[in-house]
Protein backbone atom coordinates (compact mmCIF):
# COMPACT_ATOMS: atom_id res chain seq x y z
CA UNK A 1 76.45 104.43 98.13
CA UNK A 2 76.73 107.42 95.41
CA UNK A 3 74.53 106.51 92.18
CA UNK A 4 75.07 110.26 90.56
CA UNK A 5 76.19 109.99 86.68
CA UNK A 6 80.31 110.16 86.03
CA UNK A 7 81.70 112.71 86.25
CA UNK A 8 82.03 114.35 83.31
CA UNK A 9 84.97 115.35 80.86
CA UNK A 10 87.06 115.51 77.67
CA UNK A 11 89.78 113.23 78.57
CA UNK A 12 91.37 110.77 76.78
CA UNK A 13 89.59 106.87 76.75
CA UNK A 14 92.28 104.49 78.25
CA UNK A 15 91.70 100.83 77.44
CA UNK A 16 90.57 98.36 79.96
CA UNK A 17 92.67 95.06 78.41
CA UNK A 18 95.37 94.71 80.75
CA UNK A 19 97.60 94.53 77.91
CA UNK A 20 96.20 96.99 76.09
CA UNK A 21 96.49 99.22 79.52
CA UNK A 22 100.12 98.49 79.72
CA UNK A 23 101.01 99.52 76.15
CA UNK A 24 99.35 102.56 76.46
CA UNK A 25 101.34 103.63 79.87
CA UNK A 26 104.45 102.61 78.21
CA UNK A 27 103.78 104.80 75.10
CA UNK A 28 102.62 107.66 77.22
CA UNK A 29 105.59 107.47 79.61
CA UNK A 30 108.27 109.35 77.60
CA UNK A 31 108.15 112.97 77.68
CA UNK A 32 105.27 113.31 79.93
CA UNK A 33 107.01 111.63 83.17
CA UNK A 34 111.53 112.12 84.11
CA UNK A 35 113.08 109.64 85.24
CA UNK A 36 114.02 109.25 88.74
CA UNK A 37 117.35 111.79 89.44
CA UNK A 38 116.11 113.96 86.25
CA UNK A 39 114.20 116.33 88.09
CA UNK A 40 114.64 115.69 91.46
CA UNK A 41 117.79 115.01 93.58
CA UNK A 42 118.83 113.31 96.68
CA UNK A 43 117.97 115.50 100.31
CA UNK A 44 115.58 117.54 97.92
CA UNK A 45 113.19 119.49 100.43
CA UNK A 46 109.72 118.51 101.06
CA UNK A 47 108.54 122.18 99.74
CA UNK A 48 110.49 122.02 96.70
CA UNK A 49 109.24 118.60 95.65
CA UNK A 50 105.73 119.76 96.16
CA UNK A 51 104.53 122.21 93.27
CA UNK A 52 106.76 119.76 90.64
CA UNK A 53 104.85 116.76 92.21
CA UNK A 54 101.52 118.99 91.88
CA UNK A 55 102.64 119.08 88.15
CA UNK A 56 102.81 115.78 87.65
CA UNK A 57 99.72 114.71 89.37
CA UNK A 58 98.12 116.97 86.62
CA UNK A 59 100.18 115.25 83.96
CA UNK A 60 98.03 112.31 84.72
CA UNK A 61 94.81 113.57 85.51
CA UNK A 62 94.88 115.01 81.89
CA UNK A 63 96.36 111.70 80.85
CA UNK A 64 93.15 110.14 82.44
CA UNK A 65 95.73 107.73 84.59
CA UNK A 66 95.11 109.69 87.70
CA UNK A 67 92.77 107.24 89.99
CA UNK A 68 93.10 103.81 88.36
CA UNK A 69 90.49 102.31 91.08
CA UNK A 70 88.49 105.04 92.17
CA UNK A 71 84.92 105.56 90.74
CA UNK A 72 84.39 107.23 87.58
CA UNK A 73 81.71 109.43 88.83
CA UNK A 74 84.76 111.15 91.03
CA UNK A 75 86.73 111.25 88.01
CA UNK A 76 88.28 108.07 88.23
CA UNK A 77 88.98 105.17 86.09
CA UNK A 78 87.24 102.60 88.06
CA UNK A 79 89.38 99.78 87.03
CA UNK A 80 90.61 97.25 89.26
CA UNK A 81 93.79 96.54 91.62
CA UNK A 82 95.61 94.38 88.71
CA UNK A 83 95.44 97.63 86.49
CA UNK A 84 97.23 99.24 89.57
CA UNK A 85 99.60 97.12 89.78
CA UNK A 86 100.47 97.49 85.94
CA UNK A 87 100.75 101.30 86.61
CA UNK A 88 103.25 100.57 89.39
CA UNK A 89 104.99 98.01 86.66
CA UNK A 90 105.22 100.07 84.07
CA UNK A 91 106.04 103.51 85.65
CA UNK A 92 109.19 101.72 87.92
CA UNK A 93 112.09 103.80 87.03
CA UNK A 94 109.74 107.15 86.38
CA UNK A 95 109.08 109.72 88.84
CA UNK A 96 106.14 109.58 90.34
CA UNK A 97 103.94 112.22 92.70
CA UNK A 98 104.65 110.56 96.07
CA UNK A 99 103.69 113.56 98.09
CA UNK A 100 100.14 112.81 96.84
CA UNK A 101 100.44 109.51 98.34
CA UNK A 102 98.85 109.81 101.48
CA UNK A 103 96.09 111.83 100.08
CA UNK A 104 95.45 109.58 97.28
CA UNK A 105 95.98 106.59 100.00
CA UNK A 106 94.51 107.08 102.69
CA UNK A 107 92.78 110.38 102.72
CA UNK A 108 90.58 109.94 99.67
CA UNK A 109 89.51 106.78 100.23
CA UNK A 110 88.34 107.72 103.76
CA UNK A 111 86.23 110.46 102.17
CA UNK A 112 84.57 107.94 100.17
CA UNK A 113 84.16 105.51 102.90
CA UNK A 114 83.15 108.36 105.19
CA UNK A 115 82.30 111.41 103.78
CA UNK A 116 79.16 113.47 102.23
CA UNK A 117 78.28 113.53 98.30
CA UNK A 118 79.28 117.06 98.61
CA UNK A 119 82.45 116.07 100.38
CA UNK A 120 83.20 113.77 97.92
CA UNK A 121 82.62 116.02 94.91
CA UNK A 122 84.73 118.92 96.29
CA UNK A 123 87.70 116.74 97.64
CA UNK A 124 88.02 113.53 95.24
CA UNK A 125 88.55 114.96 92.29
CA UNK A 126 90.92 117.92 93.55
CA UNK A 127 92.92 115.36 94.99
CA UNK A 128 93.53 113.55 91.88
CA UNK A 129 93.88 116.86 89.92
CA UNK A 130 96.61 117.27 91.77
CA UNK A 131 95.03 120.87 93.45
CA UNK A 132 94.92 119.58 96.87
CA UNK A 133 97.44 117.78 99.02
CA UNK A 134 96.00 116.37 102.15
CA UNK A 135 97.14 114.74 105.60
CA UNK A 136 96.04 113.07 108.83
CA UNK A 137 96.29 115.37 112.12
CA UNK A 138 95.72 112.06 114.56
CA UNK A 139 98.47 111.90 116.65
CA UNK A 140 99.18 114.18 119.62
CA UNK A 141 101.87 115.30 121.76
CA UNK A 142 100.45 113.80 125.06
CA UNK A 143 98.94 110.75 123.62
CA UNK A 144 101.74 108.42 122.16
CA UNK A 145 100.34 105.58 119.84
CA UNK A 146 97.06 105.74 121.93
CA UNK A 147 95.19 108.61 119.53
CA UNK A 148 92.22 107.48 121.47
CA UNK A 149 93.40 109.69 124.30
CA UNK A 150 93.31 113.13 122.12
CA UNK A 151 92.94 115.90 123.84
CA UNK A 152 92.04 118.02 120.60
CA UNK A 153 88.51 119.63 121.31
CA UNK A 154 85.98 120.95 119.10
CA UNK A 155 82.57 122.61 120.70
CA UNK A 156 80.28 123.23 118.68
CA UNK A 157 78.91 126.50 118.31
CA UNK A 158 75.25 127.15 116.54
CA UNK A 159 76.25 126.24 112.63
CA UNK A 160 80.50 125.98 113.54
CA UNK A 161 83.09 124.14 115.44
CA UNK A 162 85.95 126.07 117.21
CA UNK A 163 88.57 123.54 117.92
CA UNK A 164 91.82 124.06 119.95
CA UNK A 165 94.51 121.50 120.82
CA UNK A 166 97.51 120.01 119.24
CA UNK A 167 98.53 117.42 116.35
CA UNK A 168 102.14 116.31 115.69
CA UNK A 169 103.71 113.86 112.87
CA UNK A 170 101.92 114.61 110.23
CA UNK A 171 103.93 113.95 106.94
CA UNK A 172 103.88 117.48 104.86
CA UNK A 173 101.70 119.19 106.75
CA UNK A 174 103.67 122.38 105.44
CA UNK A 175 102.49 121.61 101.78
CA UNK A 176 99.38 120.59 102.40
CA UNK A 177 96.05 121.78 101.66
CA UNK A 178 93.95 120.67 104.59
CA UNK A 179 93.61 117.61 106.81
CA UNK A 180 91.88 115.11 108.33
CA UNK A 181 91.49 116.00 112.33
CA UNK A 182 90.31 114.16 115.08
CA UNK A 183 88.91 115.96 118.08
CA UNK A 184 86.99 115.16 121.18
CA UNK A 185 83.59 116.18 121.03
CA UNK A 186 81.54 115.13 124.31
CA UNK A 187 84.52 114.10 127.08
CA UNK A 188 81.53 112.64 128.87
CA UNK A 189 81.76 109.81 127.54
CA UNK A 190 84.17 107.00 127.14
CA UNK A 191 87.15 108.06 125.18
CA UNK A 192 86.22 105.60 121.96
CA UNK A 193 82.99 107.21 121.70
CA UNK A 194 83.47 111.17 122.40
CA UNK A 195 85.68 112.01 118.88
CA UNK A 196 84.39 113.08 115.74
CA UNK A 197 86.41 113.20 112.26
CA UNK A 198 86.59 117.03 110.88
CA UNK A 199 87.94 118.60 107.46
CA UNK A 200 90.24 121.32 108.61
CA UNK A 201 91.65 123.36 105.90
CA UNK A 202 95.50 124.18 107.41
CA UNK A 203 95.01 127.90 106.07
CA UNK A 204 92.12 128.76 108.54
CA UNK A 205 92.95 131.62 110.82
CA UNK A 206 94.45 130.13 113.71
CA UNK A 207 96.40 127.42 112.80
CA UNK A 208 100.34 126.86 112.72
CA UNK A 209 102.00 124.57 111.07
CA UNK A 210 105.79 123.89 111.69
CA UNK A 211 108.20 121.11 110.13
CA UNK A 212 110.46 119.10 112.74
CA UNK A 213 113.68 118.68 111.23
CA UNK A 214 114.85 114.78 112.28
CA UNK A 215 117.87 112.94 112.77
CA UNK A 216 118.33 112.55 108.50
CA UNK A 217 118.53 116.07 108.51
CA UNK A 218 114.90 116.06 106.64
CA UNK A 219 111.78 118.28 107.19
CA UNK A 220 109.02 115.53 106.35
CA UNK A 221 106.97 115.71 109.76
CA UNK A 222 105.20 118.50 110.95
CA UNK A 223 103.28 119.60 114.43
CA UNK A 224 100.32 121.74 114.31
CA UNK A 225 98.34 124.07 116.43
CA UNK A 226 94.66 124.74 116.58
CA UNK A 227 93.74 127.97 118.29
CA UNK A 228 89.86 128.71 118.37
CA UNK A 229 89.88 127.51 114.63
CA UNK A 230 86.19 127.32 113.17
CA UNK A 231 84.82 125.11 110.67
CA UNK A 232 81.78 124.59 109.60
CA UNK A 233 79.60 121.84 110.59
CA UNK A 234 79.37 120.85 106.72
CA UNK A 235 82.90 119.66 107.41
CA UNK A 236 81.78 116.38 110.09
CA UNK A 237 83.18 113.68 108.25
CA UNK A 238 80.53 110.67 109.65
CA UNK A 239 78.44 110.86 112.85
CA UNK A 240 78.99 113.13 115.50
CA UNK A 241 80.36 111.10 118.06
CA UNK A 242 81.69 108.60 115.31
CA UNK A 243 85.11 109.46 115.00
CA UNK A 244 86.38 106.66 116.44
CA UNK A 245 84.86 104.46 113.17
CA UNK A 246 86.08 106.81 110.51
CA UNK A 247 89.64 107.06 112.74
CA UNK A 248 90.32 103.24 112.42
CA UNK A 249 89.49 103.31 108.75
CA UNK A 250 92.25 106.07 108.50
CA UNK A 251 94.53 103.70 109.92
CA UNK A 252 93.00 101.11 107.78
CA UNK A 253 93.97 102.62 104.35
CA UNK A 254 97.28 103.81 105.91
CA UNK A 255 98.73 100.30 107.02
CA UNK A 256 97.61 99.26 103.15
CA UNK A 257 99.69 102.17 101.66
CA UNK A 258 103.04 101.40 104.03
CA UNK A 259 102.63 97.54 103.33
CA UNK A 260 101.14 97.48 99.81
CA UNK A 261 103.34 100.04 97.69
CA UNK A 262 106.48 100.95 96.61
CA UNK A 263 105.94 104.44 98.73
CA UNK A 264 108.91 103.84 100.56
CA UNK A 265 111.41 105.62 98.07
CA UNK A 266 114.63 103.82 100.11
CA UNK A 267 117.16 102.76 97.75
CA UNK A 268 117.84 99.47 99.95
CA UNK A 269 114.46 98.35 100.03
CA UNK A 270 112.86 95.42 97.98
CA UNK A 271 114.01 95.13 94.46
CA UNK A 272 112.07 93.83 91.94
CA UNK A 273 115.14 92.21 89.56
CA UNK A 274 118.47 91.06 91.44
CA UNK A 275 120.02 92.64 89.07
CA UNK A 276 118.74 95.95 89.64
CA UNK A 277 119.02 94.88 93.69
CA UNK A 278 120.93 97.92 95.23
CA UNK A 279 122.43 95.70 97.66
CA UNK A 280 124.10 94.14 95.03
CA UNK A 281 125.48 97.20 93.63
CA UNK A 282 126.86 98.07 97.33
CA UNK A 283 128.29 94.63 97.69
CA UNK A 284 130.47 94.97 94.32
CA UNK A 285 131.06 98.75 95.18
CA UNK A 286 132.53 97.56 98.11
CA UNK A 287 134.79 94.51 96.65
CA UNK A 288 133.41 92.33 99.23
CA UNK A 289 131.31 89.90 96.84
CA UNK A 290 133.57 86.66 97.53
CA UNK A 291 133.17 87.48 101.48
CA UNK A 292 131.10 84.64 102.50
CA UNK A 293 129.47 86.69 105.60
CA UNK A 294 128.51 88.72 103.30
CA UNK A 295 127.21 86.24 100.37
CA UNK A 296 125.10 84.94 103.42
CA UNK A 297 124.07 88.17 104.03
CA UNK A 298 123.08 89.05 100.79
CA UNK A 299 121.11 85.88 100.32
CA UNK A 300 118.84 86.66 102.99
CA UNK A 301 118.36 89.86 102.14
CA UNK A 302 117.43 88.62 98.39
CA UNK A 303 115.19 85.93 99.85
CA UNK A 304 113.06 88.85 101.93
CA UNK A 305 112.99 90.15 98.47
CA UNK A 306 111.30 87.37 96.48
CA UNK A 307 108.64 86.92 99.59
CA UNK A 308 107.72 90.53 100.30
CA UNK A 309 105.96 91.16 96.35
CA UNK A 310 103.88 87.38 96.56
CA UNK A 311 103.01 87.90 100.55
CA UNK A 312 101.54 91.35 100.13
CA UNK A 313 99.64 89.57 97.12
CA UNK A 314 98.10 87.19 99.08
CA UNK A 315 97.18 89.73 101.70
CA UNK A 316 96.12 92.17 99.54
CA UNK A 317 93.61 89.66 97.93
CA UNK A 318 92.31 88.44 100.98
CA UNK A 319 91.27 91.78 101.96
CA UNK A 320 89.23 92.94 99.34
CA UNK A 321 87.64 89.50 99.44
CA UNK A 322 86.99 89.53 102.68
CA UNK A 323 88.70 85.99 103.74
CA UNK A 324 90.84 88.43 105.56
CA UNK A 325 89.06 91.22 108.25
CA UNK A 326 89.89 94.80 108.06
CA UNK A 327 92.61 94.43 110.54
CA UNK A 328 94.46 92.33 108.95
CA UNK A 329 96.07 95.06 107.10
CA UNK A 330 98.15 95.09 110.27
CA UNK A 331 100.10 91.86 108.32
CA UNK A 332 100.72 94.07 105.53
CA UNK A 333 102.43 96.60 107.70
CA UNK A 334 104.34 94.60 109.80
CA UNK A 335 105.29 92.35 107.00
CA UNK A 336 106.56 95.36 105.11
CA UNK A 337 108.39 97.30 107.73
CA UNK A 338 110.06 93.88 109.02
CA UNK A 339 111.52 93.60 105.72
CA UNK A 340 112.60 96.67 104.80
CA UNK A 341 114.75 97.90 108.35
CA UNK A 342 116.23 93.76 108.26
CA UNK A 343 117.37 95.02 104.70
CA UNK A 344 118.88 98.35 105.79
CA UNK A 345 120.47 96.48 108.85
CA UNK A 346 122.27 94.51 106.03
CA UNK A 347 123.37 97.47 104.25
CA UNK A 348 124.70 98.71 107.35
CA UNK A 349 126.57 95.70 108.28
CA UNK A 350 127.62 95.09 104.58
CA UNK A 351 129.16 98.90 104.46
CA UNK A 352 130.88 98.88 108.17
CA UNK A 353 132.49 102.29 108.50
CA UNK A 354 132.12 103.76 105.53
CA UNK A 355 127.91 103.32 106.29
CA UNK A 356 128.30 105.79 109.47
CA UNK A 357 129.88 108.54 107.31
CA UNK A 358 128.52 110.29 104.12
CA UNK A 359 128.30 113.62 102.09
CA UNK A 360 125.75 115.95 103.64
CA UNK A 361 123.77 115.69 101.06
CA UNK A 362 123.74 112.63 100.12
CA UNK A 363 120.43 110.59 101.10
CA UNK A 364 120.93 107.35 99.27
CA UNK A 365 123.85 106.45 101.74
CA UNK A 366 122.87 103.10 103.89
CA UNK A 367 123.67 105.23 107.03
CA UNK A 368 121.61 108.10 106.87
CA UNK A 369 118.60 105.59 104.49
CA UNK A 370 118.90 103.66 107.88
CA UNK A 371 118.69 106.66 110.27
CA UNK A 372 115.02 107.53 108.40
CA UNK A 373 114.14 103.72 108.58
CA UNK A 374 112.63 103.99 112.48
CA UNK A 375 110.07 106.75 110.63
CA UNK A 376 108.70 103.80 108.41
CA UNK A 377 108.22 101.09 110.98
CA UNK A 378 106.18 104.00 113.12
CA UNK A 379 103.99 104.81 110.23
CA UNK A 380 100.63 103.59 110.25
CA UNK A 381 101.34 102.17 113.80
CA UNK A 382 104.22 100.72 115.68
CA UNK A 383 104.69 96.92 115.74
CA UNK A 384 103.51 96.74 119.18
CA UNK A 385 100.24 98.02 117.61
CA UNK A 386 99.78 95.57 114.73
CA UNK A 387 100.79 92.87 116.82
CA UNK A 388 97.85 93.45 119.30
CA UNK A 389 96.07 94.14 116.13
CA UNK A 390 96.83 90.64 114.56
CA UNK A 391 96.67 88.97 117.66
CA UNK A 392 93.02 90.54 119.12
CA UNK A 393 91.25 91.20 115.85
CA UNK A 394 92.72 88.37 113.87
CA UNK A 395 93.40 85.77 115.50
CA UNK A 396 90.90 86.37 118.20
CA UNK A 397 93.03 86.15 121.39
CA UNK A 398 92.00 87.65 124.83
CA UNK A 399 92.12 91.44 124.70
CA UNK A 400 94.70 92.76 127.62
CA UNK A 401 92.54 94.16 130.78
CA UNK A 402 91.83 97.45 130.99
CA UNK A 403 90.24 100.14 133.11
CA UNK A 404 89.70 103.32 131.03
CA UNK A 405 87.60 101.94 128.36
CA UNK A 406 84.07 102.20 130.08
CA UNK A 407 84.75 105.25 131.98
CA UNK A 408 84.31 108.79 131.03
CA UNK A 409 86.95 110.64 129.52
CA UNK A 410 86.69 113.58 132.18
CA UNK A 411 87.10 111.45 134.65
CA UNK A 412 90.70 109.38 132.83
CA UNK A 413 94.15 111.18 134.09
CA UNK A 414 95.37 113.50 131.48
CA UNK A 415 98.99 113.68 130.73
């Protein structure tokens, strides 16, 4: 655990009363954050959004609303997960700097989880500066959902690491700064136990980075390519050998961020106010309202609604009290994705033909929102994943057989 003093700065004091924390947001908010559609507009590029989001990230760091619950010594507020949530509250209808979100998710947090006092003083409070953007590079071409089977390598060499191999959907891997990268490190021994977790900054000679355009006509993923890259060994992020730990705490802090947030921009998921539900304002758009197919269809979709926000409550506090292990963020995730592509399936059937044809450019029809959907219930995991998740490391069911889990990876087919 880190014990060094705060970190230290001129910033303004924020209060602590929740109340007192919510009028201050709510007297900061105008003129220091647009609203949603002032600034930005639907289809906008990843790359364009990135140096305004940068901006704003900055916006709050000098605010001193820039890391509500991480430590203060990292520049942080330290305050707790209720305070987050009255960020969330208050700022709904503001834009906000999603394409920090993973970093300030998932990345981050693994660093403090994970990663070196020096680590942690040269990442943390870039990242919530808004100087760095950062990403996973898990996945791989060859190995599907099983990023056990990477085929990444890094050899180490005296005080470096040269790694070569291949990553692929990583979310804004063009804009980003440098990511997370796991690579096999000793393929003598099983595959679990040969990986180690590296910082890789994505500017190092060697590496490519290229966006995959998808079926929305957006730019969000990226795949990568490592050739003789070198790091330094200052960069192991945990125990050599380890990567395997820090890897499932990635995955850990990723499944909270898809469940747990409003990080899912869709316009047809989860409202907070019916009235404000933008199902509602299809159904009336479309002069269907006294259809009762479609009153039944909006009820359910309104009911999925009102349980998402008290479910991921409950969830969310058994996890950081521990009635709940680590794995159970795999609820979260499936909860949240379940919820959010039945709601677009709605849209779609609520629209008919007019959801299978839209403007180019225009993102916030239910066709082309549902089109990007299958992205969200991948992230973090498919639902084949979390439910071997739930059912092994939750609910403590037999695990499925297997052969490759003792053996050594040299000796495990390679696609």
């Amino acid at each position: 655990m880190h014990t060094e003093t705060d970190l230290a700065d001129d910033r303004p004091t924020v209060p602590t009363d929740l109340d007192a924390f919510r009028a201050h947001i709510r007297r900061w908010l105008p003129g220091n954050l647009p609203k949603i559609g002032e600034q930005s507009h639907p289809g906008e590029p990843v790359e364009e959004q990135a140096p305004r989001h940068r901006i704003l990230q900055r916006r709050l760091w000098d605010a001193h609303l820039a890391g509500i619950c991480y430590p203060r010594e990292y520049g942080g507020l330290g305050l707790s997960r209720e305070h987050q949530a009255a960020f969330l509250d208050e700022t709904a209808g503001f834009e906000l700097p999603t394409i920090m979100a993973v970093t300030h998710a998932v990345i981050l947090p693994t660093l403090l989880d994970f990663g070196s006092r020096e680590q942690c003083v040269r990442h943390v409070p870039a990242g919530l500066r808004g100087d760095e953007i950062a990403v996973q590079l898990l996945s791989e071409p060859s190995g599907g959902s099983d990023m056990a089977a990477a085929l990444t390598r890094a050899i180490k060499d005296d005080d470096i690491f040269v790694v070569n191999g291949a990553k692929i959907w990583s979310t804004g891997a063009h804009v980003a700064d440098y990511g997370l990268l796991l690579a096999r490190t000793d393929p003598e021994f099983p595959k679990h136990r040969g990986l180690s977790m590296f910082i890789v900054p994505l500017d190092a000679e060697g590496v490519t980075v290229n966006p995959i355009r998808l079926g929305t006509g957006a730019s969000e993923f990226c795949e990568e390519f490592f050739d003789d890259v070198k790091i330094p060994v200052t960069n192991l992020v945990g125990r050599f050998n380890d990567g395997w730990t820090v890897a499932s705490r990635v995955l850990f802090h990723e499944r909270n961020m898809v469940g747990d947030s409003g990080l899912n921009d869709s316009r047809y998921t989860p409202a907070g106010d019916e009235r404000d539900d933008p199902l509602v304002a299809l159904v009336q758009r479309m002069g269907v309202a006294s259809d009762p197919e479609v009153r039944q269809l909006l009820g359910e979709a309104m009911a999925l609604a009102h349980l998402r926000r008290p479910a991921v409550e409950h969830i969310s506090q058994g996890l950081a009290s521990g009635r709940f292990p680590g794995p159970g963020a795999s609820l979260l995730k499936l909860l949240s994705s379940h919820i959010g592509y039945r709601r677009l399936e709605i849209a779609m059937q609520i629209a008919g033909n007019s959801g299978i044809v839209w403007d180019g450019v225009d993102e916030e029809s239910p066709g082309i929102q549902w089109l990007g959907a299958r992205a969200h219930t991948l992230a973090g995991g498919t639902t084949e994943m979390q439910l071997n998740q739930i059912s092994e490391r939750v609910l403590g069911l037999p695990r499925d057989p297997s052969t490759d889990r003792e053996l050594p990876f040299a000796q495990l087919p390679h696609n």
